[in-house]
C-alpha atoms as a PDB file:
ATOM      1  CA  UNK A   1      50.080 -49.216  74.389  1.00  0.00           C
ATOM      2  CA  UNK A   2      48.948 -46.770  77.133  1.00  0.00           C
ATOM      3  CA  UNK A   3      46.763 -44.398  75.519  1.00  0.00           C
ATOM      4  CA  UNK A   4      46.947 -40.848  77.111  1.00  0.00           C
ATOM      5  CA  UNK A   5      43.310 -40.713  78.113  1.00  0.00           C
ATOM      6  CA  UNK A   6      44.085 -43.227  80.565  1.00  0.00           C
ATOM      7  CA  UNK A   7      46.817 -41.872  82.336  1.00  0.00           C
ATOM      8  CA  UNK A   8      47.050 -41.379  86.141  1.00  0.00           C
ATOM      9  CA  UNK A   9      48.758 -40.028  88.563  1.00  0.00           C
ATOM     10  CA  UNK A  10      51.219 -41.605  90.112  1.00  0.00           C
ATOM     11  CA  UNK A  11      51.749 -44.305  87.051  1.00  0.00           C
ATOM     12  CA  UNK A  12      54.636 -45.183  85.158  1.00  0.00           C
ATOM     13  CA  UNK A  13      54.895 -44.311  81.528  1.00  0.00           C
ATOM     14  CA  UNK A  14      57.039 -46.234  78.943  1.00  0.00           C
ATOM     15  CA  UNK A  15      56.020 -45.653  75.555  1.00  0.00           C
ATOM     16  CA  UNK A  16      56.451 -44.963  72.256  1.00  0.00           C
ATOM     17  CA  UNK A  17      53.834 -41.205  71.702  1.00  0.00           C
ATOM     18  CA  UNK A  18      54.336 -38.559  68.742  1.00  0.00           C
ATOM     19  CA  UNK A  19      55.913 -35.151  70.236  1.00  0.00           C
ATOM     20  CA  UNK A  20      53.366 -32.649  68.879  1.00  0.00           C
ATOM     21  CA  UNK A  21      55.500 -29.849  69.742  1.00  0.00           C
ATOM     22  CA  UNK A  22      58.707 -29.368  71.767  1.00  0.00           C
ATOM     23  CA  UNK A  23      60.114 -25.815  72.810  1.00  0.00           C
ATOM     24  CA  UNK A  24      63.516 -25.292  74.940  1.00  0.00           C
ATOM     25  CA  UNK A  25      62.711 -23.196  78.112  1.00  0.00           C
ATOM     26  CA  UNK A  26      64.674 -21.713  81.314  1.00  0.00           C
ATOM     27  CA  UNK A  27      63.579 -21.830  84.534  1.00  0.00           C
ATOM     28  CA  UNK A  28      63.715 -18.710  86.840  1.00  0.00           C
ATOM     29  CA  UNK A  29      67.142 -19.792  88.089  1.00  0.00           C
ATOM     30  CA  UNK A  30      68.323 -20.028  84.481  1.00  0.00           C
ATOM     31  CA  UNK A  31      68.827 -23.972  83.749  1.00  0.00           C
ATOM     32  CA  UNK A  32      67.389 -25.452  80.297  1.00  0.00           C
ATOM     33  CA  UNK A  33      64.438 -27.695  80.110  1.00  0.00           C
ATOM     34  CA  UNK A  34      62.303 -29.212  77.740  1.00  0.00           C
ATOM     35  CA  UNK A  35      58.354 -28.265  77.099  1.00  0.00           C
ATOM     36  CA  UNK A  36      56.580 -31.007  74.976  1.00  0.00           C
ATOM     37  CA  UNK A  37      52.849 -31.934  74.143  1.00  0.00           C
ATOM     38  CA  UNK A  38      53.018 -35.651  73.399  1.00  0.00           C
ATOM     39  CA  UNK A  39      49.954 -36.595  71.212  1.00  0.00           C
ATOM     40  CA  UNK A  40      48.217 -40.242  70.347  1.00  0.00           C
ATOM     41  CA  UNK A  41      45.371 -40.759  68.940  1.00  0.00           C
ATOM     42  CA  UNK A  42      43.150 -39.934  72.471  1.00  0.00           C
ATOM     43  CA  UNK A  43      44.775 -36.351  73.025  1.00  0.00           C
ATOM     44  CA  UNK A  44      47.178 -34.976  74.428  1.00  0.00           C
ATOM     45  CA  UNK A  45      49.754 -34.569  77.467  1.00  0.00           C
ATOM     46  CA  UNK A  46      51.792 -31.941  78.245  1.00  0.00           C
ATOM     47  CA  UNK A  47      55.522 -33.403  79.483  1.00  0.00           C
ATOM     48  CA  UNK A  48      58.342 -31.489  80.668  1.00  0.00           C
ATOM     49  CA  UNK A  49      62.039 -32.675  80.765  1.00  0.00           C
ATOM     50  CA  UNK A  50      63.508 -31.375  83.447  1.00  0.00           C
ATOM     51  CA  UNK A  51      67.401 -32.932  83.750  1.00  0.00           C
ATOM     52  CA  UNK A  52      69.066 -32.738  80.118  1.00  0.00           C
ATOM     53  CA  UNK A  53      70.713 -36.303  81.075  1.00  0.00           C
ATOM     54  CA  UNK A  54      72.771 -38.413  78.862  1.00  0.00           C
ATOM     55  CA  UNK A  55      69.572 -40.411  78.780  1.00  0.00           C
ATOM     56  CA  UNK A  56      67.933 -37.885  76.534  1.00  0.00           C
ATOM     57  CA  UNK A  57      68.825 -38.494  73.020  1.00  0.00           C
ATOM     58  CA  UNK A  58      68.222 -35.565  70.062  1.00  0.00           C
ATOM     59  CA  UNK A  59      64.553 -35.370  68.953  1.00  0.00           C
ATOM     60  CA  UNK A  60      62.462 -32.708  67.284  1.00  0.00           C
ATOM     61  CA  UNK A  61      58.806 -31.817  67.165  1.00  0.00           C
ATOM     62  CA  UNK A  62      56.904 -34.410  64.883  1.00  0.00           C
ATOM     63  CA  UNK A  63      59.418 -37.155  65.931  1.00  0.00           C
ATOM     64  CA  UNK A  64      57.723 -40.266  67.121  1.00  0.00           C
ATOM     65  CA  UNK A  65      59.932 -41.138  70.817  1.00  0.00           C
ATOM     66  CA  UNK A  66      59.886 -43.320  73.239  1.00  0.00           C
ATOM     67  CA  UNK A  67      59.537 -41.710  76.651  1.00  0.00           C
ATOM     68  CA  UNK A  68      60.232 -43.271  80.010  1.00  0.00           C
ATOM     69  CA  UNK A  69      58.527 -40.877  82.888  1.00  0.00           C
ATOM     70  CA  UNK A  70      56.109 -40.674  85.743  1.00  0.00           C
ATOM     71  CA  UNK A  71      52.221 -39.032  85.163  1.00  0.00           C
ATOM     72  CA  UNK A  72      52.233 -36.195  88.154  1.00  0.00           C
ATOM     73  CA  UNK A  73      49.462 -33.323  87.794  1.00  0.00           C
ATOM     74  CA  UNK A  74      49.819 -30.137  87.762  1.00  0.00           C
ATOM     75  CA  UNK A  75      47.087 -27.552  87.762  1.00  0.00           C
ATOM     76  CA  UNK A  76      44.544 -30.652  87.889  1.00  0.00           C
ATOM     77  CA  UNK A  77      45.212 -31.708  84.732  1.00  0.00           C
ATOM     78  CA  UNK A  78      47.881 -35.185  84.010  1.00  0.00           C
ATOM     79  CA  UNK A  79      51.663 -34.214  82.654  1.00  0.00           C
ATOM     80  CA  UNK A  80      54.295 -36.344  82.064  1.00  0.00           C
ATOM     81  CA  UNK A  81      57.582 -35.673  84.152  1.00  0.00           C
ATOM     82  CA  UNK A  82      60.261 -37.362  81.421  1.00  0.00           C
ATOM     83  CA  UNK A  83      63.664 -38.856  82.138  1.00  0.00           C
ATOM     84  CA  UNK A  84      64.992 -40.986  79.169  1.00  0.00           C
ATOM     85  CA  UNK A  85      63.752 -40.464  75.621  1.00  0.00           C
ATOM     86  CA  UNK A  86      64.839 -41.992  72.116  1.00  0.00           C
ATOM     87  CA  UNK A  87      63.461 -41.634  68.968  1.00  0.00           C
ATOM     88  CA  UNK A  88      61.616 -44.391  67.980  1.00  0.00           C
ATOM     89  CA  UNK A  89      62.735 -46.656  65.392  1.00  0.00           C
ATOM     90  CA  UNK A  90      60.691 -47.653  62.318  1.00  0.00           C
ATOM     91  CA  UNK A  91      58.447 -50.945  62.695  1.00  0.00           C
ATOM     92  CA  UNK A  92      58.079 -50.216  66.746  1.00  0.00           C
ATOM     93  CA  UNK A  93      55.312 -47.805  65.758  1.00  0.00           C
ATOM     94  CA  UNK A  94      51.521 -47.365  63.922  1.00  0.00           C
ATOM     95  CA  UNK A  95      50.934 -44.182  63.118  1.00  0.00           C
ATOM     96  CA  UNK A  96      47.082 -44.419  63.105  1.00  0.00           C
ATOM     97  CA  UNK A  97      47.939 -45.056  66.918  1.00  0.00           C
ATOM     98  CA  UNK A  98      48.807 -41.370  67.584  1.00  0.00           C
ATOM     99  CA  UNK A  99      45.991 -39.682  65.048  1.00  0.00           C
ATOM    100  CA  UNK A 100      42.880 -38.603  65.895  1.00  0.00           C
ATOM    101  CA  UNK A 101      40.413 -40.145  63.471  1.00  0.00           C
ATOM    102  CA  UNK A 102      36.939 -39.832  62.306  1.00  0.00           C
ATOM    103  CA  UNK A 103      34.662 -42.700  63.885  1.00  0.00           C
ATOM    104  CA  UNK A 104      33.054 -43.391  60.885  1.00  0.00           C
ATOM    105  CA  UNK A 105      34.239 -45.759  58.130  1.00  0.00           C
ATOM    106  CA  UNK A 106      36.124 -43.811  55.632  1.00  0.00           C
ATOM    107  CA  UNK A 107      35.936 -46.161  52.480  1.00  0.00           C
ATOM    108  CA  UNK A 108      31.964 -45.965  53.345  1.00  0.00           C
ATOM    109  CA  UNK A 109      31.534 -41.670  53.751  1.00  0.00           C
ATOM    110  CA  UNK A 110      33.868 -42.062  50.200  1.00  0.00           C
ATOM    111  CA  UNK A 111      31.598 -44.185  48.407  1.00  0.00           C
ATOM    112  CA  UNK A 112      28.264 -42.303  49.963  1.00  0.00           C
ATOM    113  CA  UNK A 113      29.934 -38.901  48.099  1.00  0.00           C
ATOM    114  CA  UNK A 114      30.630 -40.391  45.117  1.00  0.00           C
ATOM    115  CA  UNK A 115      26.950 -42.090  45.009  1.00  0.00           C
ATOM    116  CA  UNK A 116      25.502 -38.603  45.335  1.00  0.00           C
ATOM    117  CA  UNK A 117      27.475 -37.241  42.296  1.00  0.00           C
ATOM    118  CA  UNK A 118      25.777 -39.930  40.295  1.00  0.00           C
ATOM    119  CA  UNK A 119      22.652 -38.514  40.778  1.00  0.00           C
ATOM    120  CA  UNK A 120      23.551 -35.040  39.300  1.00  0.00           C
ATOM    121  CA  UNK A 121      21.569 -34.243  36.152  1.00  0.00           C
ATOM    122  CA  UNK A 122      23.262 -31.486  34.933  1.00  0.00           C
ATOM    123  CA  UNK A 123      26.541 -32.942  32.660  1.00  0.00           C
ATOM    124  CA  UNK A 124      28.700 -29.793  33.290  1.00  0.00           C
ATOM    125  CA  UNK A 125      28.173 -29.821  36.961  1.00  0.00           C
ATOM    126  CA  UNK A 126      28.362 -33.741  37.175  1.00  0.00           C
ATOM    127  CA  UNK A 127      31.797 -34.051  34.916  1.00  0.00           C
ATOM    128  CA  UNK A 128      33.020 -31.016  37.751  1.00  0.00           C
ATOM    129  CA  UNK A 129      32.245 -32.846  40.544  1.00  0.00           C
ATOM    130  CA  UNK A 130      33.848 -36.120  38.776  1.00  0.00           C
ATOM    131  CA  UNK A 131      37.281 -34.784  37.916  1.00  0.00           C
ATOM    132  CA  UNK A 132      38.089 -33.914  41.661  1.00  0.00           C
ATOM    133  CA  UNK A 133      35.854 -36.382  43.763  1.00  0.00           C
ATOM    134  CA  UNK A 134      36.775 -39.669  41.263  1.00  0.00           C
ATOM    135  CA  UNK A 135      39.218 -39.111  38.315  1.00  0.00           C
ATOM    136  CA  UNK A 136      41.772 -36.864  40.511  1.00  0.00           C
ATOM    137  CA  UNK A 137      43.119 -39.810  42.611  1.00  0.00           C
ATOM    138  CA  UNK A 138      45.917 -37.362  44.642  1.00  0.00           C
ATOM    139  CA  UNK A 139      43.119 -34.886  45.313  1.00  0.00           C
ATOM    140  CA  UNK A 140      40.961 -38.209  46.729  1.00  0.00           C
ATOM    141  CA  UNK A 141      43.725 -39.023  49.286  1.00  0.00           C
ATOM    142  CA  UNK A 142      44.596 -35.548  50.079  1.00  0.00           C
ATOM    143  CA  UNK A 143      40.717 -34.965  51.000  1.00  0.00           C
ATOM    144  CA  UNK A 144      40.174 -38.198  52.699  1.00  0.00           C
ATOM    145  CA  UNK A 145      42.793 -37.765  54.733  1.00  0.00           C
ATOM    146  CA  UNK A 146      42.495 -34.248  55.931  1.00  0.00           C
ATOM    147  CA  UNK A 147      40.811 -32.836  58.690  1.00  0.00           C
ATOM    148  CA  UNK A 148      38.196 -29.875  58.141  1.00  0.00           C
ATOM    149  CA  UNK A 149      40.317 -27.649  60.662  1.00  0.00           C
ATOM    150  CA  UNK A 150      43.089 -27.435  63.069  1.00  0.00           C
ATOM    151  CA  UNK A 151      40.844 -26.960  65.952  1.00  0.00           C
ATOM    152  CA  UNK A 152      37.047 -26.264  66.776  1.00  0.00           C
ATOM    153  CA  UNK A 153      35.226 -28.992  64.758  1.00  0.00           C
ATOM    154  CA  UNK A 154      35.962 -32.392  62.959  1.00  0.00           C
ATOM    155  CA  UNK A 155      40.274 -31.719  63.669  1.00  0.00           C
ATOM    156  CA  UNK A 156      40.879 -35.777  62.654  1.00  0.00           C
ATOM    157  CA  UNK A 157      41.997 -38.030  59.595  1.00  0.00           C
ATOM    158  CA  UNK A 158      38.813 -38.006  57.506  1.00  0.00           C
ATOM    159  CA  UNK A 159      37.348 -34.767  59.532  1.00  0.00           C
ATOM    160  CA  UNK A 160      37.272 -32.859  55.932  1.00  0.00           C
ATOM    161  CA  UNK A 161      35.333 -35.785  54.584  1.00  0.00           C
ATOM    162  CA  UNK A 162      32.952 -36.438  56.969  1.00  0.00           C
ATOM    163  CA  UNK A 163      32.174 -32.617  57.502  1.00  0.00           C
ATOM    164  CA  UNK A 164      31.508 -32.185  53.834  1.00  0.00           C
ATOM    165  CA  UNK A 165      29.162 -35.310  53.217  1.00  0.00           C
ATOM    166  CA  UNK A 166      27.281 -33.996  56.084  1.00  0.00           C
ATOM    167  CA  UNK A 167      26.532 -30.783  54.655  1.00  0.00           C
ATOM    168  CA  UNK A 168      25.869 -32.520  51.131  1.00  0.00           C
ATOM    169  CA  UNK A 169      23.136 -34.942  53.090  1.00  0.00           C
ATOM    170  CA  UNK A 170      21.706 -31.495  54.611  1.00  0.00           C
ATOM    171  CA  UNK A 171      21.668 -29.584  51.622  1.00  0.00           C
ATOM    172  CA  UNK A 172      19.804 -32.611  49.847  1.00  0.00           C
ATOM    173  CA  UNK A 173      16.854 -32.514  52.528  1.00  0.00           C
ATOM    174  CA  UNK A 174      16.613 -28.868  52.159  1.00  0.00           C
ATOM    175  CA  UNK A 175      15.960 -29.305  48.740  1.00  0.00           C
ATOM    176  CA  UNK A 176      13.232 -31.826  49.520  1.00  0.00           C
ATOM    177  CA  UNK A 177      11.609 -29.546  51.683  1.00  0.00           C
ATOM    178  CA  UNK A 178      11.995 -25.889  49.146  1.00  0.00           C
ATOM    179  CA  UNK A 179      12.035 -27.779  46.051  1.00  0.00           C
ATOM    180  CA  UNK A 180      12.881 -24.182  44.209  1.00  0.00           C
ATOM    181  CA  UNK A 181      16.211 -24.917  45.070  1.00  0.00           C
ATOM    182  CA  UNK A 182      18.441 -25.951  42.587  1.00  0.00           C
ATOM    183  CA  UNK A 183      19.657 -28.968  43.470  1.00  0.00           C
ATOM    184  CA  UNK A 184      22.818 -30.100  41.088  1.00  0.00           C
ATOM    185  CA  UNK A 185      24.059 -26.265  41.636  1.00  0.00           C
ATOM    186  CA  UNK A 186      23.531 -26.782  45.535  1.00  0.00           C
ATOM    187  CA  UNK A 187      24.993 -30.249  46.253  1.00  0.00           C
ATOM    188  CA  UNK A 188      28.143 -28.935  44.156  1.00  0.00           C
ATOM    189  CA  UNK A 189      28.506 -26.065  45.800  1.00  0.00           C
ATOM    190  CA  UNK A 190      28.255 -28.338  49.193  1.00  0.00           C
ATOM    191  CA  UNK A 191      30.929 -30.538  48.239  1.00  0.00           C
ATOM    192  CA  UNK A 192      33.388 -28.213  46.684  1.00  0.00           C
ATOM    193  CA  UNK A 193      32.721 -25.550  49.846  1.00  0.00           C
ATOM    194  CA  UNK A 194      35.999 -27.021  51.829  1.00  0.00           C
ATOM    195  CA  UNK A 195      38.023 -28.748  49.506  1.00  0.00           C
ATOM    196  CA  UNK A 196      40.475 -25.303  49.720  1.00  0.00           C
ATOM    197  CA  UNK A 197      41.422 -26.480  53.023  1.00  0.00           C
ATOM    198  CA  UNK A 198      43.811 -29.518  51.489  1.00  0.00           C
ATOM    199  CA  UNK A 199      45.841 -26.320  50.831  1.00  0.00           C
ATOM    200  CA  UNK A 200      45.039 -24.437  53.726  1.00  0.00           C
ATOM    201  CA  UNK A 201      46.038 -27.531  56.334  1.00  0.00           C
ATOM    202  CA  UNK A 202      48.891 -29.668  55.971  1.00  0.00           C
ATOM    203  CA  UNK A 203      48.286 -33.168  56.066  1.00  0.00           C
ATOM    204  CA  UNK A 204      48.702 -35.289  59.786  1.00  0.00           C
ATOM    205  CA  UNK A 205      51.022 -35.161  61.671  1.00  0.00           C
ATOM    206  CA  UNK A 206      51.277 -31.596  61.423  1.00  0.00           C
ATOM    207  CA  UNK A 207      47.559 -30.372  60.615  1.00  0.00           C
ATOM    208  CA  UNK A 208      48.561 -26.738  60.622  1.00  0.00           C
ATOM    209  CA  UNK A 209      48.367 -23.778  58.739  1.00  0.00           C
ATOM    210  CA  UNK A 210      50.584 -23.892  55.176  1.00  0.00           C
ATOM    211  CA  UNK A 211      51.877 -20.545  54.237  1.00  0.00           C
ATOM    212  CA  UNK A 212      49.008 -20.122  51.394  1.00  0.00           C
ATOM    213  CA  UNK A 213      46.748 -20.934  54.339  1.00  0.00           C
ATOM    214  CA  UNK A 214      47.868 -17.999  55.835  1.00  0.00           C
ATOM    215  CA  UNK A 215      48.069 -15.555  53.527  1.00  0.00           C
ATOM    216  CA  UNK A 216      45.052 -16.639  50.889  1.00  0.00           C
ATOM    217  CA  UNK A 217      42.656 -19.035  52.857  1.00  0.00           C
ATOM    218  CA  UNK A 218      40.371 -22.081  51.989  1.00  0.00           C
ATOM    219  CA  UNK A 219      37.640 -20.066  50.647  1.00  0.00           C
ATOM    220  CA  UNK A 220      39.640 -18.088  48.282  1.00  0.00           C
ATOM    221  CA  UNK A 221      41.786 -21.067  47.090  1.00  0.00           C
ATOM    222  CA  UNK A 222      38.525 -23.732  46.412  1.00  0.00           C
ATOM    223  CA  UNK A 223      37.122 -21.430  44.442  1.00  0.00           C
ATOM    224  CA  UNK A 224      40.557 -21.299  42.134  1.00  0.00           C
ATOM    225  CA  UNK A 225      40.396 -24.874  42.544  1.00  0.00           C
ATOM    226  CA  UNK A 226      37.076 -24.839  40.788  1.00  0.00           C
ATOM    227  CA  UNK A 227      37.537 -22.357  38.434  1.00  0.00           C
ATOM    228  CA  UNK A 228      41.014 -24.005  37.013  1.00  0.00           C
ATOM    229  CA  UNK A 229      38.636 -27.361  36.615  1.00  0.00           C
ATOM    230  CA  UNK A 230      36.379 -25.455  34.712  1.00  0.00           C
ATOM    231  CA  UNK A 231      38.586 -23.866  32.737  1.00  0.00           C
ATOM    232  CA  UNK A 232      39.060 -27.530  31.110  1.00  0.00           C
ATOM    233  CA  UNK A 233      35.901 -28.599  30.584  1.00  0.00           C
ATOM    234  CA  UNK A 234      35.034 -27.716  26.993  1.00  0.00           C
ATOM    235  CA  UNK A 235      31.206 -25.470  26.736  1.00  0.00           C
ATOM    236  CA  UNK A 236      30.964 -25.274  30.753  1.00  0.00           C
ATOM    237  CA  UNK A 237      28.158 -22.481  30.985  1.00  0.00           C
ATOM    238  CA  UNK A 238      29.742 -19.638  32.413  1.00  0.00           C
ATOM    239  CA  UNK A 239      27.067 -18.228  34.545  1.00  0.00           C
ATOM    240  CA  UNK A 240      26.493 -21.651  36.082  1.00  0.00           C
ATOM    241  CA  UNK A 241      30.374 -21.301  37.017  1.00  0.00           C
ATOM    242  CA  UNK A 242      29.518 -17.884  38.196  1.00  0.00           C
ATOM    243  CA  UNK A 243      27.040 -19.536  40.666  1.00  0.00           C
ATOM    244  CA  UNK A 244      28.827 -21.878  41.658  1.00  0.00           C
ATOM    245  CA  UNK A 245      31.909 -19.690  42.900  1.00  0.00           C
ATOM    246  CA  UNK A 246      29.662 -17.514  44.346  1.00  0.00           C
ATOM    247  CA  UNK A 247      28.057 -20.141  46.683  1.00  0.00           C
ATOM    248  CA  UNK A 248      31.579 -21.530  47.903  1.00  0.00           C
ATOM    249  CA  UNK A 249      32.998 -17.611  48.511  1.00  0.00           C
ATOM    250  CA  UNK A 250      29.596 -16.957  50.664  1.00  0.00           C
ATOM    251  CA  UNK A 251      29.299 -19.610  52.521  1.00  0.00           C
ATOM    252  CA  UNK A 252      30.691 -18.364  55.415  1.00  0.00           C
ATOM    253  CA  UNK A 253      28.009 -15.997  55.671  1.00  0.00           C
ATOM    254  CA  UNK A 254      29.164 -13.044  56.843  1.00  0.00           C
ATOM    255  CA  UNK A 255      31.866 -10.752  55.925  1.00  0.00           C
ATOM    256  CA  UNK A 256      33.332 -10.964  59.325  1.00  0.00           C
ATOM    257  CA  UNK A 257      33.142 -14.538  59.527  1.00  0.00           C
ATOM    258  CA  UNK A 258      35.597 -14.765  56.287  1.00  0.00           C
ATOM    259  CA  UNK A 259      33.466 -14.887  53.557  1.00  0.00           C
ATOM    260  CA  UNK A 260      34.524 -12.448  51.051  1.00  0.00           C
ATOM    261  CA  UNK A 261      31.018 -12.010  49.477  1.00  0.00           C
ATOM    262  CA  UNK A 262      27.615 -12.424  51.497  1.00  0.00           C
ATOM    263  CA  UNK A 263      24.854 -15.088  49.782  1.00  0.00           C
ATOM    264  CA  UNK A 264      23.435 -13.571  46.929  1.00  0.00           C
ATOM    265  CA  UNK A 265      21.367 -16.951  45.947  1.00  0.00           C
ATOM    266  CA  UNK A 266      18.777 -18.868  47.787  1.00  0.00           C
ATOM    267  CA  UNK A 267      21.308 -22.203  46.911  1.00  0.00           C
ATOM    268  CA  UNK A 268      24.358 -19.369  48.746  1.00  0.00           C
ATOM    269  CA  UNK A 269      22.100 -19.164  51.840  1.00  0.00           C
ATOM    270  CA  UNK A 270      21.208 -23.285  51.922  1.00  0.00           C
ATOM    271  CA  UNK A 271      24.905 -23.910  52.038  1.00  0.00           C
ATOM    272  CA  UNK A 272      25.693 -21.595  54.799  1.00  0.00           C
ATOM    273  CA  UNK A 273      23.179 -22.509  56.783  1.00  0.00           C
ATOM    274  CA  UNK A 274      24.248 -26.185  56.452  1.00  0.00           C
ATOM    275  CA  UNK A 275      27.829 -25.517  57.223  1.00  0.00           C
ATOM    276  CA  UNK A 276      26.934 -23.933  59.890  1.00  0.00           C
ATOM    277  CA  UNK A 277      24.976 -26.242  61.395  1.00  0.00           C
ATOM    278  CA  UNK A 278      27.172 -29.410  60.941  1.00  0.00           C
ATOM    279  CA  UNK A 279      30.488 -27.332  62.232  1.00  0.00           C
ATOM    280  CA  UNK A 280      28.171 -25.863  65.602  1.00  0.00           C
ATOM    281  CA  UNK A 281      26.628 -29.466  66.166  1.00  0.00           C
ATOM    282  CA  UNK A 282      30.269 -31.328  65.570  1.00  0.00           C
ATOM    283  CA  UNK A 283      31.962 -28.921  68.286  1.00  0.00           C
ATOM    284  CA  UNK A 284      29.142 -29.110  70.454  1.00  0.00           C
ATOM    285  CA  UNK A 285      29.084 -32.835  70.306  1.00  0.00           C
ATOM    286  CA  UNK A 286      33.139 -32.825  71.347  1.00  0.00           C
ATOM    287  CA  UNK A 287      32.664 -30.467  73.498  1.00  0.00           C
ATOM    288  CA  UNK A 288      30.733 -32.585  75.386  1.00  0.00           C
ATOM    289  CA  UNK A 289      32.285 -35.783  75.009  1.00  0.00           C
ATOM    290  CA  UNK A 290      33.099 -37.470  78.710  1.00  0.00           C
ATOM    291  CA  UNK A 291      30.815 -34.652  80.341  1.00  0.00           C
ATOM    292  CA  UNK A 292      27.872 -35.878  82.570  1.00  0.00           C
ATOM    293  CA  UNK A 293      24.278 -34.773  82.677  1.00  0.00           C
ATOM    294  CA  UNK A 294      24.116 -31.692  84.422  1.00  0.00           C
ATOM    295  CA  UNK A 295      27.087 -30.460  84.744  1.00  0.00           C
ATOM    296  CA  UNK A 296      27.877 -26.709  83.458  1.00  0.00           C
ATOM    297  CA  UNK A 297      31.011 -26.500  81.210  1.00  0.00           C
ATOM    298  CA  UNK A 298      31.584 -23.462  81.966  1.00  0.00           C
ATOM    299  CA  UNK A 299      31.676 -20.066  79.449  1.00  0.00           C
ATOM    300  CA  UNK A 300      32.420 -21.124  75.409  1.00  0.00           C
ATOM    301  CA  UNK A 301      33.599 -18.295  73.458  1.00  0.00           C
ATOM    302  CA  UNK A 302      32.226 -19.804  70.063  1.00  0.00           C
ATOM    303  CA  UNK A 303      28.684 -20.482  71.655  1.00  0.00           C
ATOM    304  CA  UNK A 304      29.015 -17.179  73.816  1.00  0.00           C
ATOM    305  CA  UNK A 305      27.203 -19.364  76.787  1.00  0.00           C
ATOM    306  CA  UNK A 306      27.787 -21.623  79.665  1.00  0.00           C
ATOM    307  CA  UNK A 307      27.134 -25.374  78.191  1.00  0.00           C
ATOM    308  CA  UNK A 308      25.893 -28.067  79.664  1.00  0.00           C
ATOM    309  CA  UNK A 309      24.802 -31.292  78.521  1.00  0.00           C
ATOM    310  CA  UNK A 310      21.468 -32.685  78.231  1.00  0.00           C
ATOM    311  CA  UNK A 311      20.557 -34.355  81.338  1.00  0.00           C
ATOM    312  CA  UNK A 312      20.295 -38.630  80.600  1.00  0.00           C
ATOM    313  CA  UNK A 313      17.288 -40.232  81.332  1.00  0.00           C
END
């Protein structure tokens, strides 16, 4: 396969990618053409379509085709100039060729989580933690397969779970280091923080916003996820629950950064400091992925500077 991270000008493309997106345009002298973003699991390519030949058969965003075209460049970056296309038929494809996906060993970051619930003391907080993370096998897929957002940070299969056992691992130092902090309440609160967003996102391919995404958000919709667990678990101490929503609805931070309440709780301001950390050092890290030492990036929005790498010795 010719992964799209390779391609260069001037090369011949056939090959099966997944069209991302594909919108129907008209150039200034009024004749239809296609607009895709093919996708595997190195990135993407914008293609374009520009003769609407007998050689290109119906397809529709999210189909997986097979594309016949030269790589040209256009405003320094590589696109695809298409003429045939087909969807592709089942068997000719993997799909796990045309996702992005998290470098570390799923099955591993899986059984590291559930290790860490083990440890829990507290029985109410434990059995929580238990009926999503081990006894609720669709939730399990959902959240091993789901990214932890659609862009900015950890956007791959497995982004939501590597994200979140990151911030558990963090939280677990702090603790270590302000032992005041109460741990079971704090590691809960860490993994349950994101697990709105196998609502929020749709699953890969797609990865976008679902409507409830939209129009309620992950914060708002994990902490009904929680509460509706704890509504069946028979004595769970309410102000423990309390706590425990109040950490995953703050951990944002700030009230302009989505939370809907700031951190009220030492274990509130652990969590948000962790998330923030992981989800700043995971988009700085592919951010600079492929740069060289000492070369400036240019201005980030997020950071609100011009990056550059560290300089190799």
């Amino acid at each position: 396969m010719k992964y799209i991270e390779t391609l260069r000008e001037g090369e011949r493309v056939c090959d099966i990618y997944l069209c991302k997106n594909k919108t129907v345009a008209k150039t200034k002298a009024g004749k239809t053409y296609y607009s895709l973003v093919l996708q595997d699991k190195t990135g993407t390519v914008d293609a374009k379509i520009w003769e609407l030949t007998n050689g290109i058969a119906h397809f529709e965003s999210m189909d997986y085709i097979m594309i016949d075209g030269d790589v040209t460049v256009f405003q320094g970056s590589p696109q695809l100039n298409v003429r045939r296309v087909r969807v592709a038929r089942e068997g000719e494809y993997l799909p796990q060729d045309y996702l992005p996906m998290s470098e570390k060993s799923i099955t591993e970051m899986y059984r590291q989580l559930t290790a860490i619930i083990g440890t829990l003391s507290n029985p109410y907080l434990r059995k929580l933690a238990e009926s999503f993370f081990v006894e609720d096998k669709a939730f399990v897929k959902s959240f091993c397969d789901h990214s932890a957002a659609k862009a900015v940070h950890h956007g791959f299969v497995g982004g939501l779970l590597e994200h979140t056992l990151s911030v558990v691992k963090m939280c677990d130092y702090y603790v270590t280091v302000y032992p005041y902090l109460n741990r079971d309440l704090l590691l809960c609160a860490a993994m349950f923080h994101d697990i709105g967003k196998t609502k929020e996102l749709s699953l890969f391919p797609e990865n976008d916003y679902t409507d409830d995404g939209q129009l309620l958000g992950h914060i708002v919709m994990g902490t009904m996820m929680v509460q509706d667990k704890i509504r069946g678990i028979e004595n769970f101490p309410a102000k423990v629950g309390s706590e425990l929503m109040h950490c995953i609805l703050s951990h944002h931070g700030e009230l302009e950064y989505g939370s809907p309440k700031k951190p009220a709780l030492a274990e509130a301001v652990a969590l948000s400091l962790a998330d923030n950390a992981d989800a700043k050092l995971e988009t700085m890290k592919e951010i600079m992925a492929g740069a060289t030492g000492g070369e400036w990036l240019g201005f980030n929005r997020l950071f609100d500077s011009n990056l550059r790498p560290t300089t190799k010795c």
